[in-house]
PDB file of N, CA and C in Angstrom:
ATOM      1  N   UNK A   1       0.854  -1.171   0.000  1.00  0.00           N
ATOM      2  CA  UNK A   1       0.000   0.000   0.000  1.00  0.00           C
ATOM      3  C   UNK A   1       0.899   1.233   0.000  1.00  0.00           C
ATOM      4  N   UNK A   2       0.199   2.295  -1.124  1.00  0.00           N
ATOM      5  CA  UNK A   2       1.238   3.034  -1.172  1.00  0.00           C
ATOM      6  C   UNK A   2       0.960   4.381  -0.062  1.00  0.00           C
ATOM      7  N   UNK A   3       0.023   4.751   0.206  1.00  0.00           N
ATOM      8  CA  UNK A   3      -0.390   5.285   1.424  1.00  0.00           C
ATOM      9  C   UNK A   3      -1.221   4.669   2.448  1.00  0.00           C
ATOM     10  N   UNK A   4      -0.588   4.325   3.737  1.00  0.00           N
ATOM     11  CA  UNK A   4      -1.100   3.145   4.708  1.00  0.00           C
ATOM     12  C   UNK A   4      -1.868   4.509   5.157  1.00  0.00           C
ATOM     13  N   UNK A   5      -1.329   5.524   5.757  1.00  0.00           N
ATOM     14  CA  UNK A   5      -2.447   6.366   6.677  1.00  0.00           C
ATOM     15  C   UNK A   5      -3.397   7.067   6.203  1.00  0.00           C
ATOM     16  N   UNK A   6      -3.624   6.687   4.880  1.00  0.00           N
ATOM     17  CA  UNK A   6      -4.851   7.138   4.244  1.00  0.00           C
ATOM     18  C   UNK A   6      -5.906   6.303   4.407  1.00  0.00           C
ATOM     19  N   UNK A   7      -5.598   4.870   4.691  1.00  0.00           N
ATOM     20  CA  UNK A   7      -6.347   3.711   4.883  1.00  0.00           C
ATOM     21  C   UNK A   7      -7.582   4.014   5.735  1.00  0.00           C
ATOM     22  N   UNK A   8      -7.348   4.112   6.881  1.00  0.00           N
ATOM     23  CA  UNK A   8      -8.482   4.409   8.244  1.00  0.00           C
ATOM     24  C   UNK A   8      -9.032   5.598   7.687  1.00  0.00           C
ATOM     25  N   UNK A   9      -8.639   6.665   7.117  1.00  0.00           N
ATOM     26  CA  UNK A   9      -9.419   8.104   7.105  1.00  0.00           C
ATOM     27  C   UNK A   9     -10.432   7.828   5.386  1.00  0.00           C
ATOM     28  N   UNK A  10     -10.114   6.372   4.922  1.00  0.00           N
ATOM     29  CA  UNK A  10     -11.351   6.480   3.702  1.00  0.00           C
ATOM     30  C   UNK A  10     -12.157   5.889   4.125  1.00  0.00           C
ATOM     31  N   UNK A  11     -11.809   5.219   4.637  1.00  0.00           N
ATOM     32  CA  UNK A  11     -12.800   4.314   5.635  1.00  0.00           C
ATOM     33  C   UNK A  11     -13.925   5.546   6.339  1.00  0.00           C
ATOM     34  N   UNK A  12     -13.242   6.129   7.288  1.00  0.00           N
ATOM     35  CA  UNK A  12     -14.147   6.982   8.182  1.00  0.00           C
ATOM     36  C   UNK A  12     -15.133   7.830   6.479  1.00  0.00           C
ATOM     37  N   UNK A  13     -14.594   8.325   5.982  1.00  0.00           N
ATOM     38  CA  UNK A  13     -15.052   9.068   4.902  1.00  0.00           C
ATOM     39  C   UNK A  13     -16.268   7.757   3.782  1.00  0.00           C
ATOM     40  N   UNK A  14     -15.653   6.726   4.150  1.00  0.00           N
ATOM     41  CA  UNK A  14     -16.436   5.629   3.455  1.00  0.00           C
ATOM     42  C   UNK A  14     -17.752   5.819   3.964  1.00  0.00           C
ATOM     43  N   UNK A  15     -17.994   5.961   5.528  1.00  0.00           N
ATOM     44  CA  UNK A  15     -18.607   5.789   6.595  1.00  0.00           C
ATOM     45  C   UNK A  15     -19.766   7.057   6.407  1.00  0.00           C
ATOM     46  N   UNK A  16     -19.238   8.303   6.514  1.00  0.00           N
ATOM     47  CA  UNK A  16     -19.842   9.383   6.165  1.00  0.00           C
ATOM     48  C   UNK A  16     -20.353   9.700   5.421  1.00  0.00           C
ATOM     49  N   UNK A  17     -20.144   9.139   4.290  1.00  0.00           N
ATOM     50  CA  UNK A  17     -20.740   9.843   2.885  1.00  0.00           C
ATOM     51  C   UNK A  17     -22.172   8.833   2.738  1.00  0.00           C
ATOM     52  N   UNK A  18     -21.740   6.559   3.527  1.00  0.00           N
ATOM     53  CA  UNK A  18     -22.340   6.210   3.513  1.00  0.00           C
ATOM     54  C   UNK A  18     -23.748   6.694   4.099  1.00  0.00           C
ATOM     55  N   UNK A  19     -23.425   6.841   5.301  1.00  0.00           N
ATOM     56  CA  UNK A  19     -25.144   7.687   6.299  1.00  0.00           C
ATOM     57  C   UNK A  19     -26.002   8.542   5.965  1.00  0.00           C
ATOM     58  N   UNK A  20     -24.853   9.571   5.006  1.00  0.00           N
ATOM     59  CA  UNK A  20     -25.422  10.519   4.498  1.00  0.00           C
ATOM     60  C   UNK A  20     -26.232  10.216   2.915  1.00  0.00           C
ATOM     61  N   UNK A  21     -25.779   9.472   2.222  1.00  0.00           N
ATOM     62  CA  UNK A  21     -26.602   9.210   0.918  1.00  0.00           C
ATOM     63  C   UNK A  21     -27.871   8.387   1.643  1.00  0.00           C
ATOM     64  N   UNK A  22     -27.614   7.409   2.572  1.00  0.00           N
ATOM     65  CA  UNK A  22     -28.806   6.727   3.069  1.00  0.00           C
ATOM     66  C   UNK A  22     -29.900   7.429   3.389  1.00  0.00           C
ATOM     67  N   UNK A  23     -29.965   8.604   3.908  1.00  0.00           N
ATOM     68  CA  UNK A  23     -30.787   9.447   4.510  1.00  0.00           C
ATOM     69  C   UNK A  23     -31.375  10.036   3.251  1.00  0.00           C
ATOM     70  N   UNK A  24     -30.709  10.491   2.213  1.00  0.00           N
ATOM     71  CA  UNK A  24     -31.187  10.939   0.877  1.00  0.00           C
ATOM     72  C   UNK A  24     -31.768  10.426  -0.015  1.00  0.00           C
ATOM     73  N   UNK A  25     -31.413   8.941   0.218  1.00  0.00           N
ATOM     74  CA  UNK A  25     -31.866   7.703  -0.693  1.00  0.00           C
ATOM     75  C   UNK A  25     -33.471   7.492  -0.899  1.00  0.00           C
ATOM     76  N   UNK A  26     -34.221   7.355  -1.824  1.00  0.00           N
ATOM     77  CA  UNK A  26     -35.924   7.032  -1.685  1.00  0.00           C
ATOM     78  C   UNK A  26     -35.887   6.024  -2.686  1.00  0.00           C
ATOM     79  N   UNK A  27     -36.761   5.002  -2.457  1.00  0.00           N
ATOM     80  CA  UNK A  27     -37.196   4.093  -2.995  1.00  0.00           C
ATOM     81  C   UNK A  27     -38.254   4.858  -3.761  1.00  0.00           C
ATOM     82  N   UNK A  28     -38.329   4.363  -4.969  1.00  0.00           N
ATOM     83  CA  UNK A  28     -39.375   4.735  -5.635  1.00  0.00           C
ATOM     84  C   UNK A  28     -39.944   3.542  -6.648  1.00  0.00           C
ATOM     85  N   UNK A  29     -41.633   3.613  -6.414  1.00  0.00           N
ATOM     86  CA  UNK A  29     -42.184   2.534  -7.096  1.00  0.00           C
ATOM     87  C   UNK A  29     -42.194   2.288  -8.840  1.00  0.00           C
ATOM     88  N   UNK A  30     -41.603   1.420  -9.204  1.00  0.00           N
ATOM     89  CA  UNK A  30     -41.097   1.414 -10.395  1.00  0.00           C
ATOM     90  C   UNK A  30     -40.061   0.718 -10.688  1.00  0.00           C
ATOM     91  N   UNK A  31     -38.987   1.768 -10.650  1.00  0.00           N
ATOM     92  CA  UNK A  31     -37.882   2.686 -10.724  1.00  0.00           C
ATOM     93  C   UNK A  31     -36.891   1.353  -9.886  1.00  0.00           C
ATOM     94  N   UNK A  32     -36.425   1.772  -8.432  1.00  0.00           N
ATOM     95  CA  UNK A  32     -35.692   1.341  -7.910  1.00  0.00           C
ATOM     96  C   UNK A  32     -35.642   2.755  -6.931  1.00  0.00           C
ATOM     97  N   UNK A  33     -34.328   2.612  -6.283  1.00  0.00           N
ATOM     98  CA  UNK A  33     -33.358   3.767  -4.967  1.00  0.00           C
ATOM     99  C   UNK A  33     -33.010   4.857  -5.594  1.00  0.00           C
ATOM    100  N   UNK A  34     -33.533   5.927  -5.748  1.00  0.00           N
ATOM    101  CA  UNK A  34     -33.361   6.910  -6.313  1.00  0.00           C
ATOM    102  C   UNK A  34     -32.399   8.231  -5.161  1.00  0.00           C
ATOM    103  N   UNK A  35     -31.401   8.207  -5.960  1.00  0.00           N
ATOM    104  CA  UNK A  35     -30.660   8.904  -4.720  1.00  0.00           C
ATOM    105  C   UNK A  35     -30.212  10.859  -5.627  1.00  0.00           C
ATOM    106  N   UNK A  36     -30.524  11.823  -5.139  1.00  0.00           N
ATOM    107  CA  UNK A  36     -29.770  13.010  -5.603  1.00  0.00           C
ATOM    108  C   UNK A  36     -28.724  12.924  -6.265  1.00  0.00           C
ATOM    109  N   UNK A  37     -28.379  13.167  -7.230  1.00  0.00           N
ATOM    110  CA  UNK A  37     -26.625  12.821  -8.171  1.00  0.00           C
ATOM    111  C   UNK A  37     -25.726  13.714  -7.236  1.00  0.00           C
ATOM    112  N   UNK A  38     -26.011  15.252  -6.981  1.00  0.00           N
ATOM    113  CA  UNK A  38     -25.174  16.008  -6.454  1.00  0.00           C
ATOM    114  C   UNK A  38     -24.541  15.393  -5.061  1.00  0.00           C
ATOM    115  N   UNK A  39     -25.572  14.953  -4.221  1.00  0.00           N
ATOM    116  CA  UNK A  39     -25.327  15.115  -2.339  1.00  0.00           C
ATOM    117  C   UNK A  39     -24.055  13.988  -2.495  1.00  0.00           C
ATOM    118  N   UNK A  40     -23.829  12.449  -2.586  1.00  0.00           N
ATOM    119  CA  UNK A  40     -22.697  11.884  -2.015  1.00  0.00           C
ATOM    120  C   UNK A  40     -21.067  12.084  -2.558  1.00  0.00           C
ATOM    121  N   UNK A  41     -21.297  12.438  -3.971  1.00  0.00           N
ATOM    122  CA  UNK A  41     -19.674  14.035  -4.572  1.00  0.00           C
ATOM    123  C   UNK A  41     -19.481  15.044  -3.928  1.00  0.00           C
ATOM    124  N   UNK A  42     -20.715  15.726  -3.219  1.00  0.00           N
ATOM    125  CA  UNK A  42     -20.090  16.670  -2.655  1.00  0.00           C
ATOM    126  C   UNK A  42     -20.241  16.587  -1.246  1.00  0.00           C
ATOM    127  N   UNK A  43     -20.707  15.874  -0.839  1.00  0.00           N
ATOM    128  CA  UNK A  43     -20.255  15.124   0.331  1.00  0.00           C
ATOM    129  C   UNK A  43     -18.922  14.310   1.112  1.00  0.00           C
ATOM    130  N   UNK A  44     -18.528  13.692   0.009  1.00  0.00           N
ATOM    131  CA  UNK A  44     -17.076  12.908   0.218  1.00  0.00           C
ATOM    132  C   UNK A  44     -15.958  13.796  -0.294  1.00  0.00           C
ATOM    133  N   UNK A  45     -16.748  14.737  -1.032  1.00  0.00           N
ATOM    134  CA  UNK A  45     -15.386  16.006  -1.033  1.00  0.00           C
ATOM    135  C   UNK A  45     -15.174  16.610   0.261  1.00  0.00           C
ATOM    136  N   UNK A  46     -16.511  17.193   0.997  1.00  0.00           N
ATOM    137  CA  UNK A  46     -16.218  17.969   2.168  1.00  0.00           C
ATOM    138  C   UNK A  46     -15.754  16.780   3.289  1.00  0.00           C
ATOM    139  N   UNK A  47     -15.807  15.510   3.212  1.00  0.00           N
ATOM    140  CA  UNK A  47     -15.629  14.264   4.831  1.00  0.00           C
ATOM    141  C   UNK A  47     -13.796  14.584   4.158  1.00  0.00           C
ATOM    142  N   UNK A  48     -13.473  14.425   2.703  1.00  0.00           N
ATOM    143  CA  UNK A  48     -11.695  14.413   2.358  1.00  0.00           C
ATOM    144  C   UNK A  48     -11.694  15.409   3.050  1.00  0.00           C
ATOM    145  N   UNK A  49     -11.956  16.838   2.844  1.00  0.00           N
ATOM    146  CA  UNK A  49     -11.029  17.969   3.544  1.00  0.00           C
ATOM    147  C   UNK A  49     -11.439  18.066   4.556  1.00  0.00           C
ATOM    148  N   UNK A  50     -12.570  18.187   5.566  1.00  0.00           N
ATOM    149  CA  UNK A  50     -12.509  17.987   7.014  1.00  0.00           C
ATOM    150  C   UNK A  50     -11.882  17.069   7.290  1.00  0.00           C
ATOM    151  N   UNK A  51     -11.833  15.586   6.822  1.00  0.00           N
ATOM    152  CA  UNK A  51     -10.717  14.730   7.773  1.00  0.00           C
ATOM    153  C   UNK A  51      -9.253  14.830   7.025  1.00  0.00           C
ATOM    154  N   UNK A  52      -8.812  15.476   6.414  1.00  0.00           N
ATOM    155  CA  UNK A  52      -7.772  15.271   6.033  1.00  0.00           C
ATOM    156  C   UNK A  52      -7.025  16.778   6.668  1.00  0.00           C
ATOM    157  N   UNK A  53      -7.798  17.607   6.984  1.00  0.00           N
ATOM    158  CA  UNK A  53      -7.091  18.988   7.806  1.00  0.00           C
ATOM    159  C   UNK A  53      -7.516  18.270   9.387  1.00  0.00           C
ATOM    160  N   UNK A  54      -8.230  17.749   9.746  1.00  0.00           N
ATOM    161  CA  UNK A  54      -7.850  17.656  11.122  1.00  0.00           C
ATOM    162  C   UNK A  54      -7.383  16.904  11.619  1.00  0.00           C
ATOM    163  N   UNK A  55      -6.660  16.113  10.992  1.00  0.00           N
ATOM    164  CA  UNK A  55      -5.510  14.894  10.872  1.00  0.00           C
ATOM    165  C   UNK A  55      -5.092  15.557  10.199  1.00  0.00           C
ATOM    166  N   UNK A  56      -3.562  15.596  10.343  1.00  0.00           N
ATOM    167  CA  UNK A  56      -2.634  16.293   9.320  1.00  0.00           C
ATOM    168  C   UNK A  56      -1.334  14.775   8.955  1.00  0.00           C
ATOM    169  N   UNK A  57      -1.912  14.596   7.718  1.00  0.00           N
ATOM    170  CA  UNK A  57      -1.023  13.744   7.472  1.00  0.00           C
ATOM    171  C   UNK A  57      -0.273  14.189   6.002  1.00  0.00           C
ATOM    172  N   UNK A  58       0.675  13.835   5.452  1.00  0.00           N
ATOM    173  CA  UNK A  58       1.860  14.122   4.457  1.00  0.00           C
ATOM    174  C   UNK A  58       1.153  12.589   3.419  1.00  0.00           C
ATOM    175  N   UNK A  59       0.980  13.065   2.094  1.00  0.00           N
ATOM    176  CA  UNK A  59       0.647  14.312   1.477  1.00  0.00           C
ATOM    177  C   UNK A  59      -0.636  14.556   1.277  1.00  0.00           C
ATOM    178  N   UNK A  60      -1.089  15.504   2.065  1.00  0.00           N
ATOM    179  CA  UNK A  60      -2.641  15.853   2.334  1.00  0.00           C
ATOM    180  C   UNK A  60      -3.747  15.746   1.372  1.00  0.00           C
ATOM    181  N   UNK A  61      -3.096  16.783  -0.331  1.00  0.00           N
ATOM    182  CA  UNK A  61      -3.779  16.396  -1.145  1.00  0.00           C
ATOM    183  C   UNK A  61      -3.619  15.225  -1.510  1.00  0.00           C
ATOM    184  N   UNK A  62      -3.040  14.549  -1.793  1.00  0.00           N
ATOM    185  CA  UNK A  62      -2.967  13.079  -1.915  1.00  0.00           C
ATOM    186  C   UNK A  62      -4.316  12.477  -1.222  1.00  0.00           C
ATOM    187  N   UNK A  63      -4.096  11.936  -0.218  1.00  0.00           N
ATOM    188  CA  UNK A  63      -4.633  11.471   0.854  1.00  0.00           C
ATOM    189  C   UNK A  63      -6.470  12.132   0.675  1.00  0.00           C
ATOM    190  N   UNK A  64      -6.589  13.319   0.514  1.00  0.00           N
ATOM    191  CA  UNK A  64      -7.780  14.191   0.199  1.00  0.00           C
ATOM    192  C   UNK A  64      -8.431  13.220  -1.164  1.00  0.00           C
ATOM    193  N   UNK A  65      -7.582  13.262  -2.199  1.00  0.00           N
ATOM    194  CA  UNK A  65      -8.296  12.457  -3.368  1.00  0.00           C
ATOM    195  C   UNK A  65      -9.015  11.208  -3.107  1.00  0.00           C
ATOM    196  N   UNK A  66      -7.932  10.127  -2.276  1.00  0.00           N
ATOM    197  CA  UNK A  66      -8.119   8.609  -2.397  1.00  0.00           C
ATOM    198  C   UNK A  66      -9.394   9.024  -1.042  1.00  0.00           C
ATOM    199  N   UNK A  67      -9.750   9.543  -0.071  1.00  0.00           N
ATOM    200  CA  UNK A  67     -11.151  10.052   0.203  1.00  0.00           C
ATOM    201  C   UNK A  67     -11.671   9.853   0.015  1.00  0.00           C
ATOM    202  N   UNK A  68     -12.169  11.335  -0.871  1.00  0.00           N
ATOM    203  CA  UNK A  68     -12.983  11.266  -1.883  1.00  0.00           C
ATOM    204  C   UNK A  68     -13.420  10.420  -2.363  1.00  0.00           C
ATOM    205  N   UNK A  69     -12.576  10.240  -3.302  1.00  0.00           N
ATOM    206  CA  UNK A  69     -13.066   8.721  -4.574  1.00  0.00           C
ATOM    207  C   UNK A  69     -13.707   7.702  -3.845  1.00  0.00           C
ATOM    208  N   UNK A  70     -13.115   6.940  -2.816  1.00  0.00           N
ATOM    209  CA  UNK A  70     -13.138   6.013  -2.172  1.00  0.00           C
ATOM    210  C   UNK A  70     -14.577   6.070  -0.920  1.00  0.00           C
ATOM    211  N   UNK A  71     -14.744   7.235  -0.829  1.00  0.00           N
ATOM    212  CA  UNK A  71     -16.293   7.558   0.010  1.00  0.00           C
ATOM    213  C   UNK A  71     -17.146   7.986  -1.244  1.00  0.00           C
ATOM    214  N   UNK A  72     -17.365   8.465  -1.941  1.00  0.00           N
ATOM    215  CA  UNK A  72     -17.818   8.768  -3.340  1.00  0.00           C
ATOM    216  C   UNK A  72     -18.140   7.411  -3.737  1.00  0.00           C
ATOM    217  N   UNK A  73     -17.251   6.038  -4.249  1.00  0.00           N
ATOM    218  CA  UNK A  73     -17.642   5.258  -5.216  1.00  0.00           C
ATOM    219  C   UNK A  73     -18.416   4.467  -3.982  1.00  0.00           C
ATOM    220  N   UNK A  74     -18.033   3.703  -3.060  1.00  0.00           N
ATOM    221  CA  UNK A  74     -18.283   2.527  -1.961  1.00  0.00           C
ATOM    222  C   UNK A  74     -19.216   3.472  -0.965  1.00  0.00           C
ATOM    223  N   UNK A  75     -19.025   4.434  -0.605  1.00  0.00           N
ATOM    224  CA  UNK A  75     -20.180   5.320   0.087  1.00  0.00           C
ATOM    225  C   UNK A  75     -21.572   5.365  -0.463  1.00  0.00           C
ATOM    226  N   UNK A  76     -21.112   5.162  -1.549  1.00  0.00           N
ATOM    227  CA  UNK A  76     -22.541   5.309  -2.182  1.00  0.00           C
ATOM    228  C   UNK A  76     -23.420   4.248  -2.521  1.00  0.00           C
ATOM    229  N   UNK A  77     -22.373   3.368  -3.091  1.00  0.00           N
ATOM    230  CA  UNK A  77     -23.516   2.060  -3.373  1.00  0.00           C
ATOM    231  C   UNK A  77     -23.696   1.767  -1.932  1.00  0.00           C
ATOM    232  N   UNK A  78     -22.899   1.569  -0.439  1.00  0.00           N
ATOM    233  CA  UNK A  78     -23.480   1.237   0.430  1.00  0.00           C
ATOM    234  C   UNK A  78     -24.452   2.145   0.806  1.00  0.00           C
ATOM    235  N   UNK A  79     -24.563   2.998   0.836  1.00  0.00           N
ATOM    236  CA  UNK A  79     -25.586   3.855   1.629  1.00  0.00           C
ATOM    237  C   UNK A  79     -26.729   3.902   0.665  1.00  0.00           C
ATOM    238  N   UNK A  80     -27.058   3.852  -0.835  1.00  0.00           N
ATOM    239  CA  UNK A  80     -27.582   4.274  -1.307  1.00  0.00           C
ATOM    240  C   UNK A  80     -28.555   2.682  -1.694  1.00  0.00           C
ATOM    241  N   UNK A  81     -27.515   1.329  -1.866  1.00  0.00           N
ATOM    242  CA  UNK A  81     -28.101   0.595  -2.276  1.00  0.00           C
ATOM    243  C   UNK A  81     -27.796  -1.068  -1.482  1.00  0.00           C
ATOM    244  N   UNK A  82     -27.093  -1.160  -0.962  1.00  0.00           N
ATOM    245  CA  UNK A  82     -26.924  -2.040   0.126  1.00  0.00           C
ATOM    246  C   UNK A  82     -27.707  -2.296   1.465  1.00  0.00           C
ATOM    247  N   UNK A  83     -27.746  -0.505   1.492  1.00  0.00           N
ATOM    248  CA  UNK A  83     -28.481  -0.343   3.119  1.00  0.00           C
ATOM    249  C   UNK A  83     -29.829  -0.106   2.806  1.00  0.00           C
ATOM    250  N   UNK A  84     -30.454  -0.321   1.691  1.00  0.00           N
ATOM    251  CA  UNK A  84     -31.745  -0.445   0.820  1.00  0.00           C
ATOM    252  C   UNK A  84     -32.314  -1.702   0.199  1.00  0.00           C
ATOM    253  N   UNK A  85     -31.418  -3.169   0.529  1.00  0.00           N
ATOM    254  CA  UNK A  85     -31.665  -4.191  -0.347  1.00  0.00           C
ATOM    255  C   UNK A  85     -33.392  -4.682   0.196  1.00  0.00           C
ATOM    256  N   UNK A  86     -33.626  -4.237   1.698  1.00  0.00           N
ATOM    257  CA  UNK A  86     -34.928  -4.821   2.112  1.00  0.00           C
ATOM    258  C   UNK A  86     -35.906  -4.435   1.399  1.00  0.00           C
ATOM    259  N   UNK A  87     -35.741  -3.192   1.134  1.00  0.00           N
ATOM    260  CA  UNK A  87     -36.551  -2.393   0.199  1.00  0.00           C
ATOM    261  C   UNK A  87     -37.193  -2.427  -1.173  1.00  0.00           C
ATOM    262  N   UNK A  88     -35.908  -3.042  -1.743  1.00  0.00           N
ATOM    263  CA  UNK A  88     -36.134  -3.695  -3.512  1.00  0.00           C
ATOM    264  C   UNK A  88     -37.257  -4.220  -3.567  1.00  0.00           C
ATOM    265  N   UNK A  89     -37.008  -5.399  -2.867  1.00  0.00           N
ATOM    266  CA  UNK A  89     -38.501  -6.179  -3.081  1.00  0.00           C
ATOM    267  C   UNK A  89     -39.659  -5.636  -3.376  1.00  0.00           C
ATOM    268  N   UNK A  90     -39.822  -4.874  -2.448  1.00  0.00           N
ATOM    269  CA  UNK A  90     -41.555  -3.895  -2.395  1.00  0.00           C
ATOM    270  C   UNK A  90     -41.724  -2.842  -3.277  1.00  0.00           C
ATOM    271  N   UNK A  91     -40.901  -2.701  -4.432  1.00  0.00           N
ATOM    272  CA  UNK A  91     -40.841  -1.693  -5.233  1.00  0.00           C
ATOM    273  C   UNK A  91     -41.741  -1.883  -6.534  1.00  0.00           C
ATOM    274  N   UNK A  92     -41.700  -3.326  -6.423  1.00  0.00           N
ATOM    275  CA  UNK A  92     -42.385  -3.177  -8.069  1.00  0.00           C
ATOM    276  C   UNK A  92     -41.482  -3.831  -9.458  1.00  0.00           C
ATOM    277  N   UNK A  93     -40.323  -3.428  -9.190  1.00  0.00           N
ATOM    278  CA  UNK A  93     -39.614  -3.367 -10.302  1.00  0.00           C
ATOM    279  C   UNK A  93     -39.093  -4.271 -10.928  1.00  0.00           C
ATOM    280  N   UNK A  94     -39.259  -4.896 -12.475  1.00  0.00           N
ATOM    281  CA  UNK A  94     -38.939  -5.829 -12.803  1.00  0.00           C
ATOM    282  C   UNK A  94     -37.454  -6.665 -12.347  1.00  0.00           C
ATOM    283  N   UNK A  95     -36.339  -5.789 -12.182  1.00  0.00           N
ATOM    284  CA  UNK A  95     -34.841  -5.986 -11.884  1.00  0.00           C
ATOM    285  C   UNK A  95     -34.494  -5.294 -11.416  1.00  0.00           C
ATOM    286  N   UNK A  96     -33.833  -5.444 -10.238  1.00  0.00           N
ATOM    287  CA  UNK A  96     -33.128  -4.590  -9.509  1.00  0.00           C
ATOM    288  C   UNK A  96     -31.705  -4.612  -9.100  1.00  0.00           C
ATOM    289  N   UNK A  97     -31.226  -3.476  -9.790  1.00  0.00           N
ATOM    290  CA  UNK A  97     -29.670  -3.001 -10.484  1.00  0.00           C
ATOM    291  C   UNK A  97     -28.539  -2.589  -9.100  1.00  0.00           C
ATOM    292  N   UNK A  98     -27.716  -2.953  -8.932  1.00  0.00           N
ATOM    293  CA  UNK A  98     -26.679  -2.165  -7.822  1.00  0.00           C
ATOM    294  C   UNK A  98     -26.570  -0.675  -8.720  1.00  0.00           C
ATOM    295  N   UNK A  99     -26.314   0.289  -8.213  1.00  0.00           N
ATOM    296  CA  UNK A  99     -25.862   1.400  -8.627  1.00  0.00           C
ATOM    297  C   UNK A  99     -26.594   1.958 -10.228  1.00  0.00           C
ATOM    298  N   UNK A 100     -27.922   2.012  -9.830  1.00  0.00           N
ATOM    299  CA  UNK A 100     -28.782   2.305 -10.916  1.00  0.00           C
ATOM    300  C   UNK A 100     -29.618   3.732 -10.498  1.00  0.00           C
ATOM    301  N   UNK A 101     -29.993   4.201 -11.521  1.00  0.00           N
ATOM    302  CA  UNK A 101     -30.786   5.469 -11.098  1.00  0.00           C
ATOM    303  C   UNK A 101     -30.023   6.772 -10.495  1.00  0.00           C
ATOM    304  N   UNK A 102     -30.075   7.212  -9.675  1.00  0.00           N
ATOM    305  CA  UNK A 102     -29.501   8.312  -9.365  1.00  0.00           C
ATOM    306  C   UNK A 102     -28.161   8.155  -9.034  1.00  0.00           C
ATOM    307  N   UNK A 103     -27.794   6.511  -8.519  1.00  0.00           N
ATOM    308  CA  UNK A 103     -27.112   6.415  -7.353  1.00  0.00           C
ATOM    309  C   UNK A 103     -26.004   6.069  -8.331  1.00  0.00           C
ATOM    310  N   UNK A 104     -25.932   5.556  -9.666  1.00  0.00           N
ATOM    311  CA  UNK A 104     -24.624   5.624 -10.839  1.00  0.00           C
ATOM    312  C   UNK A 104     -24.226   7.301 -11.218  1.00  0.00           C
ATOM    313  N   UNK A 105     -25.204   8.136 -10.967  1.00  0.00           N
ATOM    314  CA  UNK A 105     -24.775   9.475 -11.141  1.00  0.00           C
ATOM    315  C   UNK A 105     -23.845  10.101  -9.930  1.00  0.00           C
ATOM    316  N   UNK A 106     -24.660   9.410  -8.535  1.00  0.00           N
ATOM    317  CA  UNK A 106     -23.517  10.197  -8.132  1.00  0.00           C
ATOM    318  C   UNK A 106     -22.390   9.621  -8.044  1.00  0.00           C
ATOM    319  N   UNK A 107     -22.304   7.811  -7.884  1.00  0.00           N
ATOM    320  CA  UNK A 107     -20.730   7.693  -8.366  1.00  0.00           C
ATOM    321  C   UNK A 107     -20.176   7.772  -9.487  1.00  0.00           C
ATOM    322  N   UNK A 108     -21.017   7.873 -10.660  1.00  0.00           N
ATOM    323  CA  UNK A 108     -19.933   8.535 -11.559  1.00  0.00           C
ATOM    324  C   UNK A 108     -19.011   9.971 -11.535  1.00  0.00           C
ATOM    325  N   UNK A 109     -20.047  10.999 -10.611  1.00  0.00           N
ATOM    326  CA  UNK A 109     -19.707  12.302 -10.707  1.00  0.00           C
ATOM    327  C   UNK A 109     -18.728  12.380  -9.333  1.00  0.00           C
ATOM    328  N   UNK A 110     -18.662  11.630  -8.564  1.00  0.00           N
ATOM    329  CA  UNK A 110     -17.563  11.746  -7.636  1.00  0.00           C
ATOM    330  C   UNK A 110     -16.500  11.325  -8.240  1.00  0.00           C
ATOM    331  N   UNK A 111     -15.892  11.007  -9.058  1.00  0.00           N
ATOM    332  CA  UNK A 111     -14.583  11.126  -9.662  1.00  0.00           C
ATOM    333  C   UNK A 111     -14.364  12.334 -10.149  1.00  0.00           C
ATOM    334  N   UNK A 112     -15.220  13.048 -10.865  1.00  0.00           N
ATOM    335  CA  UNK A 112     -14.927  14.025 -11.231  1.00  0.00           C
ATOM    336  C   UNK A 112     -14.852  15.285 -10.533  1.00  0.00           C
ATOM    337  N   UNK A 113     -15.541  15.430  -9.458  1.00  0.00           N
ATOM    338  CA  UNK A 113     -16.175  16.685  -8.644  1.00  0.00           C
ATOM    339  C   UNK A 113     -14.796  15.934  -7.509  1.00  0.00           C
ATOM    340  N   UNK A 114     -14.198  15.123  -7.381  1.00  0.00           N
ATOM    341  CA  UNK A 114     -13.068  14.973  -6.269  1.00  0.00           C
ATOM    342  C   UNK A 114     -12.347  15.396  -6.824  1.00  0.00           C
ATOM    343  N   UNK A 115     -11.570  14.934  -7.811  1.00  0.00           N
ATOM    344  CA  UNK A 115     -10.578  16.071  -8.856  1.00  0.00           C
ATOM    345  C   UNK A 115     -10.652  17.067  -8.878  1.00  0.00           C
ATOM    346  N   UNK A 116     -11.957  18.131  -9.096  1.00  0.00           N
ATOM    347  CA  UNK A 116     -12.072  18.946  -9.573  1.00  0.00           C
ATOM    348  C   UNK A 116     -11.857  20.088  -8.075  1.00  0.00           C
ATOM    349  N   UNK A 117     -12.600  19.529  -7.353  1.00  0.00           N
ATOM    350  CA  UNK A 117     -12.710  20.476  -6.299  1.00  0.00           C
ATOM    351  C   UNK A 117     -11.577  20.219  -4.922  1.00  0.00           C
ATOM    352  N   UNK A 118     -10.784  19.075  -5.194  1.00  0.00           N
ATOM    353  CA  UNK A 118      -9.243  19.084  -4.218  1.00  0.00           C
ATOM    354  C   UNK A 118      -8.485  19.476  -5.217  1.00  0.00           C
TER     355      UNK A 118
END
């Protein structure tokens, strides 16, 4: 591993971004887990720079990215669609997709909005 003390702080950021898309997350009849595209990108941007300034570890931006990304991609399908599987069922929906509907927008756009904004 090429940064070990980044390890625990994506985790915590894994953690954060997870609770927080969960809370945003709605099942919708049809459809599937419909989650906001914006909230878990710019969410796991702000858990990178709050935990990465109040832990000060070398090299910060560094450490800020793999965050991000890492609460962004896994934050999201857990919070958005893992911590929702009871839910599928009662939806209606012919198939039900990991990371479908809103919740591929916002991990697609957390790669980009982590780049963009560390």
């Amino acid at each position: 591993m090429k940064f070990p003390s980044s390890f625990y702080l994506a985790g915590a950021g894994v953690a954060i971004v997870a609770v927080i898309t969960h809370s945003v997350a709605r099942p919708i009849k049809g459809v599937g887990i419909a989650t906001p595209a914006l909230v878990p990108p710019l969410t796991s941007v702000l858990a990178a720079v709050l935990l990465s300034s109040a832990i000060h570890i070398p090299p910060a931006e560094t450490c800020r990215v793999i965050i991000a990304y890492t609460g962004g991609v896994l934050g999201t399908l857990i919070g958005a669609d893992l911590l929702n599987l009871k839910k599928i069922k009662n939806l209606g929906a012919p198939i039900a997709s990991i990371g479908g509907a809103g919740t591929f927008d916002g991990i697609f756009l957390s790669g980009f909005i982590a780049l963009l904004l560390i």
